[in-house]
Protein backbone atom coordinates (compact mmCIF):
# COMPACT_ATOMS: atom_id res chain seq x y z
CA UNK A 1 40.66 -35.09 -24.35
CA UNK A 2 43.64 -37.05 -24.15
CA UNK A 3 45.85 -37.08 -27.15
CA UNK A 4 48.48 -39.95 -27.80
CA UNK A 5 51.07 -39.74 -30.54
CA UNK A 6 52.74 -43.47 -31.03
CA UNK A 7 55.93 -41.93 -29.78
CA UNK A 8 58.98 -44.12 -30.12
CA UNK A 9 62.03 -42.06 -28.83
CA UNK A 10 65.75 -42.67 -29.63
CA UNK A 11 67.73 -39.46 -29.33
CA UNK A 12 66.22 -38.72 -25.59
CA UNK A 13 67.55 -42.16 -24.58
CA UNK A 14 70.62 -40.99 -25.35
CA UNK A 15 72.99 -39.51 -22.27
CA UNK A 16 72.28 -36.46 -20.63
CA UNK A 17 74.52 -34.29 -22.57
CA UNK A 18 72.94 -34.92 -25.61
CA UNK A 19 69.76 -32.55 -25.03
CA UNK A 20 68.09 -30.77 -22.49
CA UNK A 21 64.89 -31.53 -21.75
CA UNK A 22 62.29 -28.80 -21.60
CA UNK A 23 58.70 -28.27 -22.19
CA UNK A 24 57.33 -25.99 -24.51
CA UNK A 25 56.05 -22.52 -23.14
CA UNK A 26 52.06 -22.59 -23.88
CA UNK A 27 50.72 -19.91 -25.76
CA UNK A 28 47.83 -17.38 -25.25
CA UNK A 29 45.50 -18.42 -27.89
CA UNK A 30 46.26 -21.10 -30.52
CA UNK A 31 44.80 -20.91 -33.90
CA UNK A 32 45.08 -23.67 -36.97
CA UNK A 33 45.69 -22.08 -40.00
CA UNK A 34 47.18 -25.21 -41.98
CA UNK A 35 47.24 -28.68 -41.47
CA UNK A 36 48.96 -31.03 -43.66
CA UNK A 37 46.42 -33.77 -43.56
CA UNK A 38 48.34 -36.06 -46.06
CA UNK A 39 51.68 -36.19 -44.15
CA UNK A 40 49.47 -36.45 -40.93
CA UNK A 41 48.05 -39.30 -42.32
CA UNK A 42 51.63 -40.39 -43.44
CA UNK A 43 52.74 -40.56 -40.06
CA UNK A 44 50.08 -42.18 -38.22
CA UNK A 45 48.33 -39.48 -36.97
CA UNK A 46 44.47 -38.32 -37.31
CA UNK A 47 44.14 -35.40 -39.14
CA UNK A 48 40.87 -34.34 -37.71
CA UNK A 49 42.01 -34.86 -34.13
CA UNK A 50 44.97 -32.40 -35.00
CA UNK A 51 42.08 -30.18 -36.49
CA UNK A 52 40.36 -29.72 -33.35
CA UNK A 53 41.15 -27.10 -30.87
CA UNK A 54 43.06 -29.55 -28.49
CA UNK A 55 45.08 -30.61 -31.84
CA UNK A 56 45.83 -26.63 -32.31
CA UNK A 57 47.10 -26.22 -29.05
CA UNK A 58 49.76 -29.37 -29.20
CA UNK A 59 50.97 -27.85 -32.07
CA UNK A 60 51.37 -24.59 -30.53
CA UNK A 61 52.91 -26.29 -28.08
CA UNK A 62 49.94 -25.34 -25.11
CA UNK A 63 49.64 -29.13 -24.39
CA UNK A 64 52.07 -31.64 -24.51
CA UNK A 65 50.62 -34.76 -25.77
CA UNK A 66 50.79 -38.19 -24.15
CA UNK A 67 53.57 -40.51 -24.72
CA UNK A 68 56.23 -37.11 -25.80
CA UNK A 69 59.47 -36.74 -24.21
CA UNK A 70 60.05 -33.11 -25.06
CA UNK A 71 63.44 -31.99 -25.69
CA UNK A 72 65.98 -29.14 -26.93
CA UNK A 73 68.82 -30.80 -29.02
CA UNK A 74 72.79 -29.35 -28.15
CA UNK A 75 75.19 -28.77 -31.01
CA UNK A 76 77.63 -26.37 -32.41
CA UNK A 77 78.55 -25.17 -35.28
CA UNK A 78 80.71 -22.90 -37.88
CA UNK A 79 78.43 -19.60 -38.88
CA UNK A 80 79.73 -18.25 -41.76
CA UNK A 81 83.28 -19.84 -41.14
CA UNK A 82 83.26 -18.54 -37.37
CA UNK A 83 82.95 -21.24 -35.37
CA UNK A 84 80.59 -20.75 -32.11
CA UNK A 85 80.96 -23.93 -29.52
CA UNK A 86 77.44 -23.84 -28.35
CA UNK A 87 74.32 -23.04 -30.02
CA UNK A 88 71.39 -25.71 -30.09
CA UNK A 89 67.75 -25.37 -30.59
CA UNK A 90 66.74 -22.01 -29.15
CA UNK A 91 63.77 -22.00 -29.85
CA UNK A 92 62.80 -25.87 -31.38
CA UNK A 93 61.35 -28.41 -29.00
CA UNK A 94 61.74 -32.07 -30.53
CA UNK A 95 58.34 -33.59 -29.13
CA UNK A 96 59.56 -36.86 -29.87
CA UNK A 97 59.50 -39.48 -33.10
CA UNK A 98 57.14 -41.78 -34.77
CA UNK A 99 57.65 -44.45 -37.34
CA UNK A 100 55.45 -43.63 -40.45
CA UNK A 101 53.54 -45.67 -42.82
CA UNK A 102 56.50 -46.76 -44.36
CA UNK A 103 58.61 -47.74 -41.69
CA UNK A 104 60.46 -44.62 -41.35
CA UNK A 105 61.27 -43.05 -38.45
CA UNK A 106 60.67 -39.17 -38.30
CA UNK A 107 60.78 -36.52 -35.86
CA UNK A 108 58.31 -34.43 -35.18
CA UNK A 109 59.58 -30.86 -33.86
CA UNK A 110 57.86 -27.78 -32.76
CA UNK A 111 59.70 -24.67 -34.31
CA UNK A 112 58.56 -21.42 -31.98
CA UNK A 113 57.66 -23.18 -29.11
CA UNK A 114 59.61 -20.83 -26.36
CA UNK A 115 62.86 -20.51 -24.63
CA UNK A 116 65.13 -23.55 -24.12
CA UNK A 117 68.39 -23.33 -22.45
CA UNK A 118 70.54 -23.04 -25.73
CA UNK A 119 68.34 -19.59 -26.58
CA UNK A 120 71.37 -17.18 -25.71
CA UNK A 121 68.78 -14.61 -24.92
CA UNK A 122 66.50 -15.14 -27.45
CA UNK A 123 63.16 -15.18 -26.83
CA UNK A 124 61.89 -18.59 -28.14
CA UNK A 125 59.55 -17.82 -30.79
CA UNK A 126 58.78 -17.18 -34.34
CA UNK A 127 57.31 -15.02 -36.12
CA UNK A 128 53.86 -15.79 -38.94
CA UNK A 129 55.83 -14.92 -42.03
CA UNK A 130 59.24 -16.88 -41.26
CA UNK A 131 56.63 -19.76 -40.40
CA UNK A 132 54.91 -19.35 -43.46
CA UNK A 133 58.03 -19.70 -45.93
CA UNK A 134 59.09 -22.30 -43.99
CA UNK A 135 56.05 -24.14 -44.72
CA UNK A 136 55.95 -23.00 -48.20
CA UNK A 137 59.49 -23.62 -49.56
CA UNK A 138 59.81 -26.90 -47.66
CA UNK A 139 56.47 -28.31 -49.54
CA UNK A 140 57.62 -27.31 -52.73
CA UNK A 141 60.75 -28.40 -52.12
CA UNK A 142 59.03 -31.85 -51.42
CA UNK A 143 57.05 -31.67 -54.44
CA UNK A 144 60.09 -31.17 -56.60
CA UNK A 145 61.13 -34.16 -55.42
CA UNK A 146 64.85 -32.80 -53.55
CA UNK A 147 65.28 -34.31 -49.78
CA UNK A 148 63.12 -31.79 -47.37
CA UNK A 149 62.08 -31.46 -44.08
CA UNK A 150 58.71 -31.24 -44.31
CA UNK A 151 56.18 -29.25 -42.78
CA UNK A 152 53.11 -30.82 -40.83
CA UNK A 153 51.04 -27.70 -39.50
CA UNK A 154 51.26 -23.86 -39.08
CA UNK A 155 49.77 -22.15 -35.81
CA UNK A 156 49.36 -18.35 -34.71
CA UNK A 157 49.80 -18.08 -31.34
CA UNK A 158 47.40 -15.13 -30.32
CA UNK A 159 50.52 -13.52 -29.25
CA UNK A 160 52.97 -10.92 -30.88
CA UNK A 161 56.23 -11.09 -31.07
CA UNK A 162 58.73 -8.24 -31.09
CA UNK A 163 61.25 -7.82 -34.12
CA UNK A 164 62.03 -4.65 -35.75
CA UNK A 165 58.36 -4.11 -35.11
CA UNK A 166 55.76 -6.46 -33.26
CA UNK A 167 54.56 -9.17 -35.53
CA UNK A 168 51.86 -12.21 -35.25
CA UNK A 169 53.47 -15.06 -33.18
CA UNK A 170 53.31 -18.40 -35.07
CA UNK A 171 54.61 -22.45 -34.79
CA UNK A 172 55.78 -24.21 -37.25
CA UNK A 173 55.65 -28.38 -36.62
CA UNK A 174 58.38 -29.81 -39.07
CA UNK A 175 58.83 -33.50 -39.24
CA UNK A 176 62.46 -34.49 -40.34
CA UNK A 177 64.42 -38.12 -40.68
CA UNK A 178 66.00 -36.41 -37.92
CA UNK A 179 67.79 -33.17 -36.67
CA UNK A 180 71.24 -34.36 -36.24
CA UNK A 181 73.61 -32.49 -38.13
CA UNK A 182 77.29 -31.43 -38.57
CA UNK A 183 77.11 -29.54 -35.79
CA UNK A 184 75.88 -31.89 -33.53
CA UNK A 185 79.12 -33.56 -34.00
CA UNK A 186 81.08 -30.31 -33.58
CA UNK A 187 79.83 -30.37 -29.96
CA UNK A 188 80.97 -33.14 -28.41
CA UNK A 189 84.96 -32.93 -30.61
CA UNK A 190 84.91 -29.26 -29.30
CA UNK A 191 85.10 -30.92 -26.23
CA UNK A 192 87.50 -33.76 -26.90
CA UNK A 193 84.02 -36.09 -26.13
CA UNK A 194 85.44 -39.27 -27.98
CA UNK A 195 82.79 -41.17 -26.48
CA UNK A 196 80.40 -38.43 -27.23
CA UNK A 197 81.24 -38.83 -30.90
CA UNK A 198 81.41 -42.42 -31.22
CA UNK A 199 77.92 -42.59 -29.24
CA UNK A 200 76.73 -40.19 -32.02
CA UNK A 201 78.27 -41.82 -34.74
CA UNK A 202 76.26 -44.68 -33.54
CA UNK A 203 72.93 -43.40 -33.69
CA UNK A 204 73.38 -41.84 -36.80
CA UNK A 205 74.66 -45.28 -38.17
CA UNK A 206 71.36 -47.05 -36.89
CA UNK A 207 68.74 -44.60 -37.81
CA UNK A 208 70.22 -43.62 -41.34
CA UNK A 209 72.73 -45.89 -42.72
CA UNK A 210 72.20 -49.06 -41.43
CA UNK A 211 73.55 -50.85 -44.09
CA UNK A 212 76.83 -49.52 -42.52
CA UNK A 213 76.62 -51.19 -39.73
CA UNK A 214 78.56 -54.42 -40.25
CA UNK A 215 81.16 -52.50 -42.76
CA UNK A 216 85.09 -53.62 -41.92
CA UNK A 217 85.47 -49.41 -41.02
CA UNK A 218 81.86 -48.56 -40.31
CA UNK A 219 83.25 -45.04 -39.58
CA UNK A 220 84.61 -44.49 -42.71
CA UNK A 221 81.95 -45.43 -44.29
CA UNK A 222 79.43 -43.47 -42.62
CA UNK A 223 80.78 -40.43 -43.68
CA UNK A 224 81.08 -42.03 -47.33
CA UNK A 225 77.52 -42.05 -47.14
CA UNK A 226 76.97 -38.51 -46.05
CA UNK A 227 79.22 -37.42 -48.46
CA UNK A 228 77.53 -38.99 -51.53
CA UNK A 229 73.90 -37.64 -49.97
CA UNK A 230 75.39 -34.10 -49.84
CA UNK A 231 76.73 -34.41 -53.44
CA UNK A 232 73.45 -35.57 -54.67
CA UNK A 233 71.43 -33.16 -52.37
CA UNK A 234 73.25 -29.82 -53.92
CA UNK A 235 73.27 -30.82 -57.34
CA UNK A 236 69.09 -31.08 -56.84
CA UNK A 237 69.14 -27.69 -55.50
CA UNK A 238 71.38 -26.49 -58.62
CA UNK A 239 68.88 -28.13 -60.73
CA UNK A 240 65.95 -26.10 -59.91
CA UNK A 241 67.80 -22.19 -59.13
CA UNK A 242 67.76 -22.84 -54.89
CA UNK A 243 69.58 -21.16 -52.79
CA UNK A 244 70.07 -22.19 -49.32
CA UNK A 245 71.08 -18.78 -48.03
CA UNK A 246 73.10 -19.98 -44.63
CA UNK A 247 74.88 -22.96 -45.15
CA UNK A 248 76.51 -23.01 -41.56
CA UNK A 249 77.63 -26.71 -40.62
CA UNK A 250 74.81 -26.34 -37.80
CA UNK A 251 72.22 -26.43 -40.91
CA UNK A 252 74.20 -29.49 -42.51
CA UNK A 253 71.58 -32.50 -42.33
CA UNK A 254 73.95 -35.39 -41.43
CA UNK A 255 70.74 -37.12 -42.93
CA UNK A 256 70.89 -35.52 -46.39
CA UNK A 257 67.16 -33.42 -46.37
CA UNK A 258 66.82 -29.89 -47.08
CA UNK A 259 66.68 -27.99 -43.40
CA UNK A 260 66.48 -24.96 -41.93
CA UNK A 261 64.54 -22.75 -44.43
CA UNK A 262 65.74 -19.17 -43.58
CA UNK A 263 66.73 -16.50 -46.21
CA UNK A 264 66.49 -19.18 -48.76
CA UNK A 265 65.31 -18.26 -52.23
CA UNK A 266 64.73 -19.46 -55.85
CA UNK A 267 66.78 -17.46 -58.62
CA UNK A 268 64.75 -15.66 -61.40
CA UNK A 269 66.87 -14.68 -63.91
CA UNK A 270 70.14 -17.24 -64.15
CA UNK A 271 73.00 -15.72 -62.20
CA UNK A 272 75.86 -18.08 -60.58
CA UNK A 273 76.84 -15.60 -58.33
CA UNK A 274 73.49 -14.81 -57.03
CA UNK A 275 73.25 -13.95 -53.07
CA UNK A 276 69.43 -13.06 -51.38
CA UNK A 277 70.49 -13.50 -47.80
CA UNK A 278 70.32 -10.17 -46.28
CA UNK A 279 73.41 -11.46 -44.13
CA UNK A 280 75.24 -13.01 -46.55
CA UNK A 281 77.40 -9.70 -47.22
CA UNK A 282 80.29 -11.43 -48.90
CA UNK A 283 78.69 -13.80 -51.03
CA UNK A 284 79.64 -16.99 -49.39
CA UNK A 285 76.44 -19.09 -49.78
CA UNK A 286 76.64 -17.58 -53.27
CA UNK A 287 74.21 -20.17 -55.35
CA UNK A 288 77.63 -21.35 -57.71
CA UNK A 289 79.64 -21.44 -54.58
CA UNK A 290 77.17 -23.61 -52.89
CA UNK A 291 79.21 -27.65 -54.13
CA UNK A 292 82.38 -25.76 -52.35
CA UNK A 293 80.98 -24.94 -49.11
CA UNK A 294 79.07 -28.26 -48.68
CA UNK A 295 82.43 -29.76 -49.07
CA UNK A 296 83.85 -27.13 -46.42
CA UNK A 297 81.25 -28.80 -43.83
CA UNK A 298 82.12 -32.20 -44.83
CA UNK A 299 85.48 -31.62 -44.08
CA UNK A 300 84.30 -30.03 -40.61
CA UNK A 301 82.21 -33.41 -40.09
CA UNK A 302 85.29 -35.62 -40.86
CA UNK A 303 87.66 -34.00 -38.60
CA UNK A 304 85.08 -34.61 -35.88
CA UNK A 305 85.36 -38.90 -36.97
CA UNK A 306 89.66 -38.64 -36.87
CA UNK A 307 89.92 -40.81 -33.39
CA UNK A 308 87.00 -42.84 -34.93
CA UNK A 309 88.93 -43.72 -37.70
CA UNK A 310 92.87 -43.91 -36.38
CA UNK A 311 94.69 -43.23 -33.40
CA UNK A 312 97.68 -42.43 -35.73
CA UNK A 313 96.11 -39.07 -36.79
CA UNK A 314 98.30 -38.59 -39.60
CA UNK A 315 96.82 -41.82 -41.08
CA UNK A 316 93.48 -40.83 -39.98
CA UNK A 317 93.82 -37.86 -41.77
CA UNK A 318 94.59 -39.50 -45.32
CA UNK A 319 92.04 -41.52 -44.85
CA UNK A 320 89.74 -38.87 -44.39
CA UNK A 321 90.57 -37.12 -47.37
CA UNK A 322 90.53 -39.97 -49.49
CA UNK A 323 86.65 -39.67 -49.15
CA UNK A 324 86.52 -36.42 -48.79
CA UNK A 325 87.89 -36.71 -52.52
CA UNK A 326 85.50 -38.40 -53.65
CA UNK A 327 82.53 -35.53 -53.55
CA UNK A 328 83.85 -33.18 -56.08
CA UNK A 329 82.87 -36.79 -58.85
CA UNK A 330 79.84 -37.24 -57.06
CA UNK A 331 78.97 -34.17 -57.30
CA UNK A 332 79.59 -33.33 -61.22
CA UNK A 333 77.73 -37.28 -62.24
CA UNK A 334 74.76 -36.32 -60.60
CA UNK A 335 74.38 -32.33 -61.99
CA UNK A 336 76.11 -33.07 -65.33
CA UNK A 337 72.77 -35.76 -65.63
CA UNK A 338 70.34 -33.68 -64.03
CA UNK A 339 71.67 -31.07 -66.72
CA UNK A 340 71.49 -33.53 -69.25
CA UNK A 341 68.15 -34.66 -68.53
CA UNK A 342 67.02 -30.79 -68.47
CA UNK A 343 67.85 -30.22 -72.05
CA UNK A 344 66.79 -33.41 -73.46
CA UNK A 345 69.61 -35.74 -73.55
CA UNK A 346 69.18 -39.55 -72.69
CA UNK A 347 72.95 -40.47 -73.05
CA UNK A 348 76.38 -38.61 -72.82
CA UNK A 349 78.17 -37.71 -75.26
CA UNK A 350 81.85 -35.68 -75.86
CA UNK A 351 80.62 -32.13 -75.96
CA UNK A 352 77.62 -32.45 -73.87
CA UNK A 353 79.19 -30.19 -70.94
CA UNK A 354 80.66 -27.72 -73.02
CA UNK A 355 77.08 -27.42 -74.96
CA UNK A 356 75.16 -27.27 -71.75
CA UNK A 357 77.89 -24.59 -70.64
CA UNK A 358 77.45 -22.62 -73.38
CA UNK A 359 73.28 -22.43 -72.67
CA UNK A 360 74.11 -21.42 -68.88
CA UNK A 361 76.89 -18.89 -70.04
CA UNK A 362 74.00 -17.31 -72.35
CA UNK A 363 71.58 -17.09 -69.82
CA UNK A 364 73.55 -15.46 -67.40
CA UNK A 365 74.85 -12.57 -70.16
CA UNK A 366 71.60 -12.55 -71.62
CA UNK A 367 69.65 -11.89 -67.85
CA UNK A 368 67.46 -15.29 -68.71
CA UNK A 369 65.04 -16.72 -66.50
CA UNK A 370 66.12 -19.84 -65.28
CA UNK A 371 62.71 -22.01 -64.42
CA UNK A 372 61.39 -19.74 -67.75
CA UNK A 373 63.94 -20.97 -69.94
CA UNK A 374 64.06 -25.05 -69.34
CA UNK A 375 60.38 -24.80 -69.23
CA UNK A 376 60.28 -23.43 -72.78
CA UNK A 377 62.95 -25.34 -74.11
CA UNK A 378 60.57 -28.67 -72.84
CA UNK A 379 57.68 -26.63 -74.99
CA UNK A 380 60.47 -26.36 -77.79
CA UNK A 381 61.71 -30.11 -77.88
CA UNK A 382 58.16 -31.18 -78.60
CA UNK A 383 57.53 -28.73 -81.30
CA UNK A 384 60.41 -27.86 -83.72
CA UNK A 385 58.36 -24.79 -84.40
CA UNK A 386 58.07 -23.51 -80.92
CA UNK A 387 60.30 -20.25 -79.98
CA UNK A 388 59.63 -18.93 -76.85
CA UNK A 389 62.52 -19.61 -74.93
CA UNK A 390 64.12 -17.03 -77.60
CA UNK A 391 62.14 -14.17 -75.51
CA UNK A 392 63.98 -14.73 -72.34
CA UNK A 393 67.13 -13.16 -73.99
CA UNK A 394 67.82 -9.97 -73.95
CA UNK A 395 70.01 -10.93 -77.25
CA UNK A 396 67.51 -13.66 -79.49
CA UNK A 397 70.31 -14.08 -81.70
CA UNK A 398 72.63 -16.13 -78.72
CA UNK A 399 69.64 -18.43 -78.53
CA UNK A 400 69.14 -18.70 -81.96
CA UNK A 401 72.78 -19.90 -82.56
CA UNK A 402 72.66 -22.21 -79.29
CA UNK A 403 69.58 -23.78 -80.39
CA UNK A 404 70.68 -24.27 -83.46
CA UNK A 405 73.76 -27.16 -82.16
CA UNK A 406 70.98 -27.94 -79.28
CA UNK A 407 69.05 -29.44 -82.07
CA UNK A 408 71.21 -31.34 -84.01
CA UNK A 409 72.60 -32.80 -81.00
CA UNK A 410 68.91 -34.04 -80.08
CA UNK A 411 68.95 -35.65 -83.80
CA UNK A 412 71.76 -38.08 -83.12
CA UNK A 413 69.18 -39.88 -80.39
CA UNK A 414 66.29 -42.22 -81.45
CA UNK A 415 64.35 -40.93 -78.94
CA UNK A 416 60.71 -39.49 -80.43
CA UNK A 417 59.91 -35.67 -79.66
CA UNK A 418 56.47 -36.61 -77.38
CA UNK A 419 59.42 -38.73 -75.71
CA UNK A 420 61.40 -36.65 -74.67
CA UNK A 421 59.54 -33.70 -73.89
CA UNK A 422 57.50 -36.24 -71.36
CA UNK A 423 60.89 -37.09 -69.72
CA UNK A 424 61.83 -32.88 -70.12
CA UNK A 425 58.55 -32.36 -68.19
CA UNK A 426 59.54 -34.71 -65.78
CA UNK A 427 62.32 -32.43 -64.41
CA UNK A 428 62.11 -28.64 -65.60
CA UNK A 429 59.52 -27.20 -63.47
CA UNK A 430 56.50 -24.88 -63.93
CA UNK A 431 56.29 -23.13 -60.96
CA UNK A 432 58.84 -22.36 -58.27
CA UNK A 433 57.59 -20.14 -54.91
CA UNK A 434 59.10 -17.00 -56.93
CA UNK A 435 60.09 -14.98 -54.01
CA UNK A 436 57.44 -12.32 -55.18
CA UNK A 437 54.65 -14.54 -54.57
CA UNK A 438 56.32 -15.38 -51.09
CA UNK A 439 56.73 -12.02 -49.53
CA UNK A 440 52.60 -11.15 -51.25
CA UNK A 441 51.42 -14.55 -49.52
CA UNK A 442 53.30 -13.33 -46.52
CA UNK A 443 51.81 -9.40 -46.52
CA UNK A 444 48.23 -11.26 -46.57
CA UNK A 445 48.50 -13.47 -44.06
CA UNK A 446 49.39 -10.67 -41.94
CA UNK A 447 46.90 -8.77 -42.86
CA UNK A 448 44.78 -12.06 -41.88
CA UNK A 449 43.92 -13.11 -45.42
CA UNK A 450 44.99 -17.02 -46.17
CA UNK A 451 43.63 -17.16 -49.21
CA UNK A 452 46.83 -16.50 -51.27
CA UNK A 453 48.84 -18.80 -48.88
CA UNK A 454 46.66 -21.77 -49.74
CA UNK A 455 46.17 -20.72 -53.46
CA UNK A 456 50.18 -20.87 -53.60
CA UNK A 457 50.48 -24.26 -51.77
CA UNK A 458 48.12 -25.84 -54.42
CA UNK A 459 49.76 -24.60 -57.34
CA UNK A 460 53.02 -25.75 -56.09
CA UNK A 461 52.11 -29.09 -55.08
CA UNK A 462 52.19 -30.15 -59.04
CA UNK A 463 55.36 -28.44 -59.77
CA UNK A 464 55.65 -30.08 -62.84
CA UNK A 465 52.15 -29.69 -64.47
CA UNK A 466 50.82 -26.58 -66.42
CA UNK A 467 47.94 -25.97 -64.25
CA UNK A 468 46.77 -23.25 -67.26
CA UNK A 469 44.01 -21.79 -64.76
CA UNK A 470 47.15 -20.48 -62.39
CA UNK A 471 49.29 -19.93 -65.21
CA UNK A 472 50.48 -16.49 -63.98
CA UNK A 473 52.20 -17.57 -61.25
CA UNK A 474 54.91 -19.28 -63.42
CA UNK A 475 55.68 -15.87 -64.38
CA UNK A 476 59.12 -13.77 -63.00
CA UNK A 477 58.33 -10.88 -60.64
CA UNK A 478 57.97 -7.44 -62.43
CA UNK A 479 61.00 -4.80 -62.11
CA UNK A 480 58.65 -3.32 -59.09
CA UNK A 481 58.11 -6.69 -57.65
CA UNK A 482 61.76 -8.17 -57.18
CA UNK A 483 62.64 -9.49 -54.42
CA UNK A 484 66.17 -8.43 -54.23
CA UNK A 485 66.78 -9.37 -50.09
CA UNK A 486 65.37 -12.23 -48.04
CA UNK A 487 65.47 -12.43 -44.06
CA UNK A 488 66.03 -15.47 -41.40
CA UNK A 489 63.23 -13.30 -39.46
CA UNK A 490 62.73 -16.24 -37.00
């Protein structure tokens, strides 16, 4: 059977340097375990062609379907402030891109597939539970409605993979607006590639901010538009308790989605300076700390664009920073509204921060659950009678006296209570993929038992409904279930 994808490729028309190209390494014996039929569908693709065993082995990367032009993307990047000059996909393989039922154009990458030439030793591949979470976080992530990658199908290999002890093999197929990121730029300026850059600077321009195109300083404003998706991007992921985990300027979307899902994690109980990243020993992807270092890669992206910008450097350089300037307002409009819009509030008024403030300041010296305690103050707006945000205090009493100003702050707006606790709804979820419920999906699925994986996709694929029948898994871990580490693992 002959399988064609309506390829349409960009990035591997793009000079040598750029990529290298290199098949994937085929697998022993490829095995489905989830397809997203949906975003299949989304993309032009037939679901039950991708469900049959010739479909399993293209996404395992066995059989490289007609019309692909597999590559390995090069770029560089700063890990934890260090930079390294060369890294790339190691073990990605971009198969090539399609434009989806929307008119969007998306890559679709194979995550796992083997050993490319930017693998440093590695071997290539990933392992089933790294795969899973992938697949897990990024849907719900989607679902929530925050800027993902997405994830189009999960496939053991049939083959083990060696880590601190040998685990199932999997692939992960992730479709993305595209894979370029800070990084990418940070190889060709390492270099002193002008041309690299500008030819970069170019795609990028086309494929995500077209609008940019015919600007006076198209430059400039390409990286005003990165900066105002990153602003908007991290005060999503503040909104909802995510942490990122490894914010390195090679996991920087120059796009503005959500990518690279490695030790990432949702906070239980409200904690600003909240770490899971096993390798994150110093606390800088911190979940507070997470506005500063996206402006830290922004910075790294604009000193890549000064000979785009000026050859006077000096004036290049104030130019640069004049934008740069403008993410820490970005930034505060958009959480200060999502904040807003989480307690209730349809318009801003003097003492709005310091009252939201006050909540988050309670929470966090009160060990509060943060999906727990929005949730219940959406119950509580509706029903001047309802309490239960109270019992995620340790202290009752700080609620008590917050709730207290919370309400007669609600009274000055003519909104009704059904109103507001339909637009409260709207953006304080239900369920989160509790790391708990991650790392149990994970242990079965080892183990050969799917049932809890698909169980957990469904409930979090209506974030934002009650879903009384899976009730439970809105609930925090238990002390003996915390998750108190996470791992990259692939």
């Amino acid at each position: 059977m002959t399988i064609h994808f309506p390829f349409q490729n960009t990035y591997s028309a793009l000079p040598a340097n750029f990529f290298a190209r290199v098949a994937p390494t085929p697998v022993a014996a490829p095995r489905l375990i989830k397809l997203n039929r949906a975003l299949a569908v989304q993309l032009g693709l037939d679901p039950d062609v991708l469900e049959s065993p010739e479909g399993a082995e293209i996404l395992a990367g066995k059989r490289v379907p007609e019309g692909a032009d597999p590559i390995a993307m090069a770029y560089a990047g700063h890990q934890f402030g260090q930079f390294v000059p060369q890294l790339g996909d190691g073990r990605a393989i971009l198969l090539g891109e399609v434009i989806d039922k929307d008119g969007v154009r998306r890559d679709i990458q194979l995550k796992g597939s083997g050993p490319t030439p930017f693998s440093r030793r590695g071997d290539g591949r990933a392992a089933l539970g790294p795969v899973l979470r992938e697949y897990i976080v990024s849907e719900a992530m989607f679902a929530l409605g925050i800027p993902t990658t997405r994830s189009l199908a999960a496939v053991v290999t049939g083959e083990g993979v060696m880590r601190e002890t040998m685990l199932p093999g999997a692939v992960l197929t992730r479709v993305a607006a595209s894979h370029v990121r800070v990084g990418t730029f940070q190889f060709f300026a390492a270099r002193g590639d002008t041309d690299g850059v500008r030819k970069l600077a170019d795609h990028v321009i086309a494929r995500h901010y077209p609008e940019v195109a015919k600007a006076e300083r198209p430059y400039h404003a390409l990286l005003e538009g990165v900066v105002a998706r990153q602003a908007d991007l991290i005060a999503r992921w503040l909104l909802v308790g995510f942490i990122h985990g490894v914010m390195n300027t090679d996991n920087t979307s120059i796009s503005g989605e959500t990518i690279d899902y490695g030790p990432c994690a949702f906070m239980d109980e409200y904690n600003p300076a909240q770490v899971f990243s096993s390798i994150d020993e110093m606390g800088r992807y911190a979940y507070a700390n997470q506005p500063r270092i996206a402006l830290w890669n922004l910075t790294r992206l604009a000193e890549c664009l000064l000979k785009l910008f000026s050859d006077e450097q000096d004036k290049a350089i104030e130019q640069a920073q004049l934008i740069l300037g403008e993410f820490a307002d970005k930034f505060t409009a958009a959480y200060q509204a999502g904040l807003r819009k989480k307690i209730g509030l349809f318009t801003e008024r003097d003492g709005d921060e310091a009252l939201i403030q006050d909540l988050l300041d309670a929470m966090a010296k009160n060990t509060a659950d943060f999906t727990l305690t929005f949730r219940r103050l959406t119950e509580a707006a509706g029903d001047p009678a309802e309490n239960k945000a109270r019992d995620q205090f340790t202290d009752p009493a700080a609620y008590d006296e917050w709730a207290a100003r919370w309400r007669q702050r609600l009274a000055d707006e003519p909104q009704s209570a059904s109103e507001r606790q339909t637009a409260m709804r709207a953006v304080n979820p239900a369920f989160i993929p509790r790391n708990h419920r991650v790392e149990a999906v994970i242990a079965a699925a080892v183990n050969n038992d799917y049932a809890p994986f698909e169980e957990l996709l469904k409930v979090l694929a209506k974030p934002y409904n009650d879903q009384p029948e899976f009730a439970a898994y809105a609930d925090p871990p238990l002390p003996d279930q915390r998750v108190l580490r996470t791992f990259c693992g692939t």
